[in-house]
C-alpha atoms as a PDB file:
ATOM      1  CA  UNK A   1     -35.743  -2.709  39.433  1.00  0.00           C
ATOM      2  CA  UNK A   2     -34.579  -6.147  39.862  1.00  0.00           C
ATOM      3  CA  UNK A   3     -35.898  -7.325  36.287  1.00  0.00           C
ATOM      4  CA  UNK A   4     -34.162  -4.254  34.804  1.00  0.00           C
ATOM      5  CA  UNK A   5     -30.859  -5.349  36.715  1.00  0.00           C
ATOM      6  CA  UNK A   6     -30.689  -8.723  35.264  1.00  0.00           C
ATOM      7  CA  UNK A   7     -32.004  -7.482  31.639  1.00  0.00           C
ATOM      8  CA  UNK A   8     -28.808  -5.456  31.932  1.00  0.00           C
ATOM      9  CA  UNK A   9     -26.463  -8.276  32.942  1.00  0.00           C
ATOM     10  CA  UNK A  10     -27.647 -10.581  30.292  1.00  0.00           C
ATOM     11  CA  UNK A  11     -27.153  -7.920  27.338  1.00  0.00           C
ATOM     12  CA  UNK A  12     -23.755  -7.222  29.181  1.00  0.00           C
ATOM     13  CA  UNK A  13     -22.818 -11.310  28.717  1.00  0.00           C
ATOM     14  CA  UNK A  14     -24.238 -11.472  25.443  1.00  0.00           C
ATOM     15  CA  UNK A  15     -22.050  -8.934  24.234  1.00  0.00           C
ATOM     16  CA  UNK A  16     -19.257 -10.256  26.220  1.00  0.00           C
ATOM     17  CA  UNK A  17     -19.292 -13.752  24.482  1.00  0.00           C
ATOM     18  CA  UNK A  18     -20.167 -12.350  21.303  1.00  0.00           C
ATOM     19  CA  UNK A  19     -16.122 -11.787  21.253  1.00  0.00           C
ATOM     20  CA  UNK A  20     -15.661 -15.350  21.134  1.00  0.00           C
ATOM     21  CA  UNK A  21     -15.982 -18.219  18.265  1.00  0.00           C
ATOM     22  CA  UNK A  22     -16.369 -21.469  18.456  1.00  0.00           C
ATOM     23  CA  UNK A  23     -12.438 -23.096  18.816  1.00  0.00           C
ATOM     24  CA  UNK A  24     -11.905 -25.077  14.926  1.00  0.00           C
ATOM     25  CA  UNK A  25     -10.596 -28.312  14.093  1.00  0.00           C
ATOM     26  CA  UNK A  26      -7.992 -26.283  11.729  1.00  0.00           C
ATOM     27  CA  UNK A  27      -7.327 -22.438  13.166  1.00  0.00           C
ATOM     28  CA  UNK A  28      -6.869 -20.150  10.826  1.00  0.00           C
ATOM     29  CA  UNK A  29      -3.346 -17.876  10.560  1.00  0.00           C
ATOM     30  CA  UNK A  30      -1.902 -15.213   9.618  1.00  0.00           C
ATOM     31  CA  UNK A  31       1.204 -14.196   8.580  1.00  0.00           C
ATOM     32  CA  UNK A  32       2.681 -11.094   7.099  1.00  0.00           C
ATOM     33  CA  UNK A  33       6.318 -10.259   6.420  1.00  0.00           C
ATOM     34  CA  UNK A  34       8.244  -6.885   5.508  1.00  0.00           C
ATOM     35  CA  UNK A  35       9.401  -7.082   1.946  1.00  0.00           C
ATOM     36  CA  UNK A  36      11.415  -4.710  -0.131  1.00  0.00           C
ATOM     37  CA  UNK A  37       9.041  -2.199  -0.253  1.00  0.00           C
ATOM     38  CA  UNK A  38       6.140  -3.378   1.487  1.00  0.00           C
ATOM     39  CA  UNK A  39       4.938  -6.444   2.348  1.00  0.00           C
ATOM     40  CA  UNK A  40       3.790 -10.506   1.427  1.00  0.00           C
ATOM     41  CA  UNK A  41       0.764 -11.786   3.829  1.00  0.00           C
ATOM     42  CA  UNK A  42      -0.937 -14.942   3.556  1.00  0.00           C
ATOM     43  CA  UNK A  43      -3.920 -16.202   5.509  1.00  0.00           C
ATOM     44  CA  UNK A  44      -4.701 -19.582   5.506  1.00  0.00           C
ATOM     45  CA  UNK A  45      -6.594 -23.092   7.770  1.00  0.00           C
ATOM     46  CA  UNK A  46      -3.824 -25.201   9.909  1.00  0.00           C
ATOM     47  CA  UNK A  47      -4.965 -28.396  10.249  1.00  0.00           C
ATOM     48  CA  UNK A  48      -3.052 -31.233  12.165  1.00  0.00           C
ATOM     49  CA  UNK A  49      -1.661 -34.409  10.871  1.00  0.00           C
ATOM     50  CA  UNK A  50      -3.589 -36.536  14.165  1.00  0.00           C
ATOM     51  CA  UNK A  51      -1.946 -39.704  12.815  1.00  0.00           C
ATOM     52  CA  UNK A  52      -3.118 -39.556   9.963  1.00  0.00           C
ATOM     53  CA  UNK A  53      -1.186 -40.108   6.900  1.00  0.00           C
ATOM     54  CA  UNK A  54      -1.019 -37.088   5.300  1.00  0.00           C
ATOM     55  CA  UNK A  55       0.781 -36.866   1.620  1.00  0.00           C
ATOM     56  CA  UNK A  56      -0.457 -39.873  -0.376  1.00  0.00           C
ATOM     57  CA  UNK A  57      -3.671 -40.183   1.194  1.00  0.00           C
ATOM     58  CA  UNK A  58      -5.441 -37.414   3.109  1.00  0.00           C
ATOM     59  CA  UNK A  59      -3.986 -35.208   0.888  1.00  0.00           C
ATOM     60  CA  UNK A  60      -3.315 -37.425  -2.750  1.00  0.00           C
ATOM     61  CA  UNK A  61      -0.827 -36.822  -4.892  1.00  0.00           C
ATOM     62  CA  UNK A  62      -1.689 -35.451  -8.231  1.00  0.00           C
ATOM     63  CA  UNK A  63      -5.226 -33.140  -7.666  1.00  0.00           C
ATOM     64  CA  UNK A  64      -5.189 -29.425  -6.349  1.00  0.00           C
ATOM     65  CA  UNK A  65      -5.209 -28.732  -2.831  1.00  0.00           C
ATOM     66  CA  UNK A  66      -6.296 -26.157  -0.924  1.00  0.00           C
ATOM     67  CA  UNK A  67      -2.561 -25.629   0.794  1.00  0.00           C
ATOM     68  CA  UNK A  68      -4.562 -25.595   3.828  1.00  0.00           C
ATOM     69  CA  UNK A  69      -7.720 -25.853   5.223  1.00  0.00           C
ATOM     70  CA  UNK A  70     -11.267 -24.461   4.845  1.00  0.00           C
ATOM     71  CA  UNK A  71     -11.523 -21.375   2.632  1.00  0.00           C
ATOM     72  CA  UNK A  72      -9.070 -21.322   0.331  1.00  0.00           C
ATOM     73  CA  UNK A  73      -5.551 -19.854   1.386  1.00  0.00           C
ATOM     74  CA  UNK A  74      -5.061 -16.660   0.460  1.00  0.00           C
ATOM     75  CA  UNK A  75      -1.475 -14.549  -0.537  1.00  0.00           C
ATOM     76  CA  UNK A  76      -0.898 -10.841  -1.074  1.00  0.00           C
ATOM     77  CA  UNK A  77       1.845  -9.255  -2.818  1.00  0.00           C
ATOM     78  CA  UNK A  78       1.629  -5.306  -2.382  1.00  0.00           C
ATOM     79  CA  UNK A  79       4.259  -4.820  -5.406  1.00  0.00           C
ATOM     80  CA  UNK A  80       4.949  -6.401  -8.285  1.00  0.00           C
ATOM     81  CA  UNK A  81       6.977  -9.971  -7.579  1.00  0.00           C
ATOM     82  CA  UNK A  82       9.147 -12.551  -9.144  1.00  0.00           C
ATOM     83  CA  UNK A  83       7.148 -16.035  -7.980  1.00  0.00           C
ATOM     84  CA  UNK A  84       9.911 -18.960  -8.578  1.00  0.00           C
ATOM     85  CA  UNK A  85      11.164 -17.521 -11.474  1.00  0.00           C
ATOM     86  CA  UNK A  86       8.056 -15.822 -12.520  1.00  0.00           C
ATOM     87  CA  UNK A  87       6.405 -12.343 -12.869  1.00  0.00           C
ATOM     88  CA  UNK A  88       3.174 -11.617 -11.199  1.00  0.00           C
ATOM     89  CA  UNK A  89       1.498  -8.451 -10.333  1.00  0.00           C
ATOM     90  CA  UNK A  90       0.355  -7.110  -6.953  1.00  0.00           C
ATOM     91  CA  UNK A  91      -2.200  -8.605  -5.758  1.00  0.00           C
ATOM     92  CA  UNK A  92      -4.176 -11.607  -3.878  1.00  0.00           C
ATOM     93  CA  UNK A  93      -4.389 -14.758  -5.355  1.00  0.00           C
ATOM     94  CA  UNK A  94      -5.514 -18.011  -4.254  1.00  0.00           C
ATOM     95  CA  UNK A  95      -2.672 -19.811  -3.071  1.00  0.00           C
ATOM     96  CA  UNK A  96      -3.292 -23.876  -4.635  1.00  0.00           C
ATOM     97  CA  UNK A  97      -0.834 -26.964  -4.950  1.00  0.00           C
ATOM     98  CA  UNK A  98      -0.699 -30.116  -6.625  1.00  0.00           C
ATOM     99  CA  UNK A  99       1.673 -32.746  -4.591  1.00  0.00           C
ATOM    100  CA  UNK A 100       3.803 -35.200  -5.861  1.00  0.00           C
ATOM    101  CA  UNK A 101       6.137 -37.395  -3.835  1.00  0.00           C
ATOM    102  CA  UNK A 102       9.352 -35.779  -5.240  1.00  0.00           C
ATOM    103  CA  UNK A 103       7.959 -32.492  -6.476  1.00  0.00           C
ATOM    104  CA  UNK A 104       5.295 -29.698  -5.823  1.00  0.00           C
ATOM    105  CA  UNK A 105       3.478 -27.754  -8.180  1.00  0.00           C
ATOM    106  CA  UNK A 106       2.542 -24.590  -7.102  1.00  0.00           C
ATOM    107  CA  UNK A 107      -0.175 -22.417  -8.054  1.00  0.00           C
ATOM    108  CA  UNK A 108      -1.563 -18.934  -7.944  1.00  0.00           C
ATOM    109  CA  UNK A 109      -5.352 -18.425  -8.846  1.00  0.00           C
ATOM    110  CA  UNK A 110      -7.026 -15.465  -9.441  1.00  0.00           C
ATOM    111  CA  UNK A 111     -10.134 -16.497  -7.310  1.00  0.00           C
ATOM    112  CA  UNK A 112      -8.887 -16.173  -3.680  1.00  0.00           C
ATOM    113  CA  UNK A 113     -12.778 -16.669  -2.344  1.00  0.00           C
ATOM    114  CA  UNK A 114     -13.642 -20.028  -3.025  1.00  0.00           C
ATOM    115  CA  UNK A 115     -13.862 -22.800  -0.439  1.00  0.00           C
ATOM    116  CA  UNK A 116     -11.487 -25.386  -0.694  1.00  0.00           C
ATOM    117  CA  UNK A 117     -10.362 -26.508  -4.225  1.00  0.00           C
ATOM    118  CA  UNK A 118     -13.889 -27.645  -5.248  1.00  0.00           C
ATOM    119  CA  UNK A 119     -14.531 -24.924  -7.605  1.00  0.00           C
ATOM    120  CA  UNK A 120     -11.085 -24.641  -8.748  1.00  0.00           C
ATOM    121  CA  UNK A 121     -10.446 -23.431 -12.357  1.00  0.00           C
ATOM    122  CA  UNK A 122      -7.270 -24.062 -14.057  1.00  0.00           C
ATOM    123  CA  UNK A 123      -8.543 -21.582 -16.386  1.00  0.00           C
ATOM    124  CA  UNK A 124      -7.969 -19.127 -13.621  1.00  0.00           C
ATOM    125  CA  UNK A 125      -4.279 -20.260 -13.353  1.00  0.00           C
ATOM    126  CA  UNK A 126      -1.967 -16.807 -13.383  1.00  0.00           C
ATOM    127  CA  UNK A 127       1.435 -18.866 -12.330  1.00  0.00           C
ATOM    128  CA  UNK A 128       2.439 -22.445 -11.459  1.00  0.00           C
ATOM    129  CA  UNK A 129       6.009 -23.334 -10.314  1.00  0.00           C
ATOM    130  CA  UNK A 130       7.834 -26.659  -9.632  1.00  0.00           C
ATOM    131  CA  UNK A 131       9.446 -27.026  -6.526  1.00  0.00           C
ATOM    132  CA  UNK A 132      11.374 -29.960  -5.396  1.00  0.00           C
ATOM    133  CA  UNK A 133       9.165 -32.278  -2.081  1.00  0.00           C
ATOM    134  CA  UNK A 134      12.111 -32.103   0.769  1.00  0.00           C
ATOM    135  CA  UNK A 135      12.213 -34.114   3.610  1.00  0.00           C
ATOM    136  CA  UNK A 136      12.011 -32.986   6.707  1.00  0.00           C
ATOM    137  CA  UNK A 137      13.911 -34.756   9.789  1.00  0.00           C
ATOM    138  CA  UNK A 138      11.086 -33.990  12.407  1.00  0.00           C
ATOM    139  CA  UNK A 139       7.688 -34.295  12.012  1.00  0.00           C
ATOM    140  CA  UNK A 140       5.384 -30.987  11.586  1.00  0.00           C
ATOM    141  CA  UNK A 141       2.511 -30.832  13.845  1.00  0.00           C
ATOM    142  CA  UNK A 142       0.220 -28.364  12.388  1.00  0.00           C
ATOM    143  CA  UNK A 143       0.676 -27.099   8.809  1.00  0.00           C
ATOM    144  CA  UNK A 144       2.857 -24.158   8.649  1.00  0.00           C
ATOM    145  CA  UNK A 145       3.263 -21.791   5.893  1.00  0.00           C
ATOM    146  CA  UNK A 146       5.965 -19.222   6.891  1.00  0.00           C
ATOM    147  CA  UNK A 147       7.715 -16.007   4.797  1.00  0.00           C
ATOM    148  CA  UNK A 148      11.312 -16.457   5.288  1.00  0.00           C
ATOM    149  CA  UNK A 149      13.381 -13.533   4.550  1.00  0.00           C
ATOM    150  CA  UNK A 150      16.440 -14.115   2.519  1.00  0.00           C
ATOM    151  CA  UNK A 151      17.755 -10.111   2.526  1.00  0.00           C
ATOM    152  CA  UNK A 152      15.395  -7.422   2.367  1.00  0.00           C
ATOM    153  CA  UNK A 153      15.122  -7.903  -1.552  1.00  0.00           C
ATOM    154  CA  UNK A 154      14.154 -11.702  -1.338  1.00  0.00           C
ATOM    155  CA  UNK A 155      11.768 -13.876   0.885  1.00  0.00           C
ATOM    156  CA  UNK A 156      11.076 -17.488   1.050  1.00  0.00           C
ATOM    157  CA  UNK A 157       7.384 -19.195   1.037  1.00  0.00           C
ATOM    158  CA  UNK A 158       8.037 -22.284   3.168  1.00  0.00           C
ATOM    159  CA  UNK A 159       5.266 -25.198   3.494  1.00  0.00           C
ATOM    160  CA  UNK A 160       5.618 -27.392   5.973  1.00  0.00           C
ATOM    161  CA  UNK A 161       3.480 -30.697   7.013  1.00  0.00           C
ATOM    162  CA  UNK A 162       4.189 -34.141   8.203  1.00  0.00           C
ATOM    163  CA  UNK A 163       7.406 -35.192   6.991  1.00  0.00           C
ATOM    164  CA  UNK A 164       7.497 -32.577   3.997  1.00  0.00           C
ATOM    165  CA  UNK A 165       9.092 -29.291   3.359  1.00  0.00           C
ATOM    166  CA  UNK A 166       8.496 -26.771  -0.097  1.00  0.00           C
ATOM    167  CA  UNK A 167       9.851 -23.813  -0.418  1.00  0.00           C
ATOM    168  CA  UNK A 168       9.063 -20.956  -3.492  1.00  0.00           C
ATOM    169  CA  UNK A 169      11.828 -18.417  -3.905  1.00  0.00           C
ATOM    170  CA  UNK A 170       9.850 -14.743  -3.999  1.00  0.00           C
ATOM    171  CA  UNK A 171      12.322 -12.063  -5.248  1.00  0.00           C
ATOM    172  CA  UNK A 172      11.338  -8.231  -6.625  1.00  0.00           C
ATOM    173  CA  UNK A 173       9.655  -7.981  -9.972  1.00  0.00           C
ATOM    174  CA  UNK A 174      12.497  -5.100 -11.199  1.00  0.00           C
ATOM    175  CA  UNK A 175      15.388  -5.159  -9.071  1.00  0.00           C
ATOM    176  CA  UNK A 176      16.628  -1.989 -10.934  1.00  0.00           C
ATOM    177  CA  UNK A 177      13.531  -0.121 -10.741  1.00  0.00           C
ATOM    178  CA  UNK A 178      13.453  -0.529  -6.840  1.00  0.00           C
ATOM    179  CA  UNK A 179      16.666   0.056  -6.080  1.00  0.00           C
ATOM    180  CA  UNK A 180      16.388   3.332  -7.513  1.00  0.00           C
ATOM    181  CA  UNK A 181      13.220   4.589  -5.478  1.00  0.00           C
ATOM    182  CA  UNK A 182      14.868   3.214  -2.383  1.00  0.00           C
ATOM    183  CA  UNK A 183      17.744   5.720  -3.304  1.00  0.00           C
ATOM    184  CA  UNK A 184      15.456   8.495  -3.796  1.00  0.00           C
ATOM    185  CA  UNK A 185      13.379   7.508  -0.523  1.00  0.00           C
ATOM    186  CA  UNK A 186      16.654   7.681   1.035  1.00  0.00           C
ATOM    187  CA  UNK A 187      17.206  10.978   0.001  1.00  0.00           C
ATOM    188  CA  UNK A 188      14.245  12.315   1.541  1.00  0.00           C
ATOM    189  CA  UNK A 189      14.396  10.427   4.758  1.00  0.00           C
ATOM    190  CA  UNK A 190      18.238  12.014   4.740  1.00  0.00           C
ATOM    191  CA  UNK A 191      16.605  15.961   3.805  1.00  0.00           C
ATOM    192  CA  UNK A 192      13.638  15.215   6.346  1.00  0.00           C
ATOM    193  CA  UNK A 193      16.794  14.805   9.112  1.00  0.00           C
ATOM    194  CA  UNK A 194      18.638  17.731   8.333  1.00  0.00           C
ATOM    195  CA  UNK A 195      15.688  19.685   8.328  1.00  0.00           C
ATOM    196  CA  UNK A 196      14.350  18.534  11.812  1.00  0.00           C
ATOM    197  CA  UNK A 197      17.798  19.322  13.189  1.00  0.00           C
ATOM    198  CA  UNK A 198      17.824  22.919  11.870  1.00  0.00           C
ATOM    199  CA  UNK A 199      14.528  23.389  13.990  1.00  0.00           C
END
């Protein structure tokens, strides 16, 4: 009885702990936001500047980076989306950039499963955007990548690290053509009302 009491309790902590992972040098986040019709989510590492110099060095200026850490960092777009002035289609795409000291290119690739940037094909290049390197006036911990909302037909992609800010503009891919199903969802949210209230 007693060896089938503590065979118990062990399987009992075993499956306990098997909730846990080990804590990582660079957590991985996150982050979704509402947009127009549905939504923008990126997941991606966070790892910590730890007095290190970051742009320039850790991270050079002028090769592809992982915008993150670990597995490369990963964004969704459930619709259709202007990126920084350009069209892309719904979708996830491996979210890349090459740093500069006054400027950021930034990239979306369609292989969103690679690790890092070591396997990372220009070839597989679906949109790259310039954005201007700001500087920030406090120092950023942990890399952040946040969605902004601008109104509920815009967002902002913010990166923020060290000293350094970047933001990408992300707007709807046909203004017109969503404003008109928002009209006609509208409509049926408005019939769906009445009717209830007639019950």
């Amino acid at each position: 009885m007693k060896k089938l009491f503590v065979t118990v309790f062990l399987s009992l902590s075993f499956l306990g702990f098997s909730q846990f992972s080990v804590p990582t040098a660079s957590p991985r986040q996150k982050v979704e936001q509402q947009f127009s019709l549905t939504k923008i989510s990126v997941d991606y590492g966070r790892p910590g500047v730890k007095g290190r110099k970051v742009f320039g060095e850790l991270v050079p200026y002028g090769k592809v980076w992982r915008a993150g850490a670990n597995s490369a960092t990963k964004i969704t777009f459930e619709q259709n989306v202007n990126f920084g002035g350009k069209d892309v289609m719904a979708g996830t795409y491996g979210l890349f950039v090459i740093p500069a000291e006054k400027e950021w290119k930034v990239i979306l690739n369609k292989d969103s499963q690679q690790w890092g940037a070591y396997s990372f094909d220009e070839k597989q290049n679906v949109v790259e955007v310039t954005v201007p390197a700001q500087k920030l006036s406090d120092r950023q911990e942990w890399f952040e990548i946040s969605l902004m909302p601008v109104d509920i037909h815009s967002v902002d992609l913010v990166f923020k690290w060290d000293m350094v800010k970047a933001v990408v503009p992300v707007k709807e891919a046909k203004p017109e053509t969503v404003a008109k199903i928002i009209d006609k969802l509208t409509e049926i949210k408005q019939i769906e009302k009445e009717a209830a209230a007639k019950k």
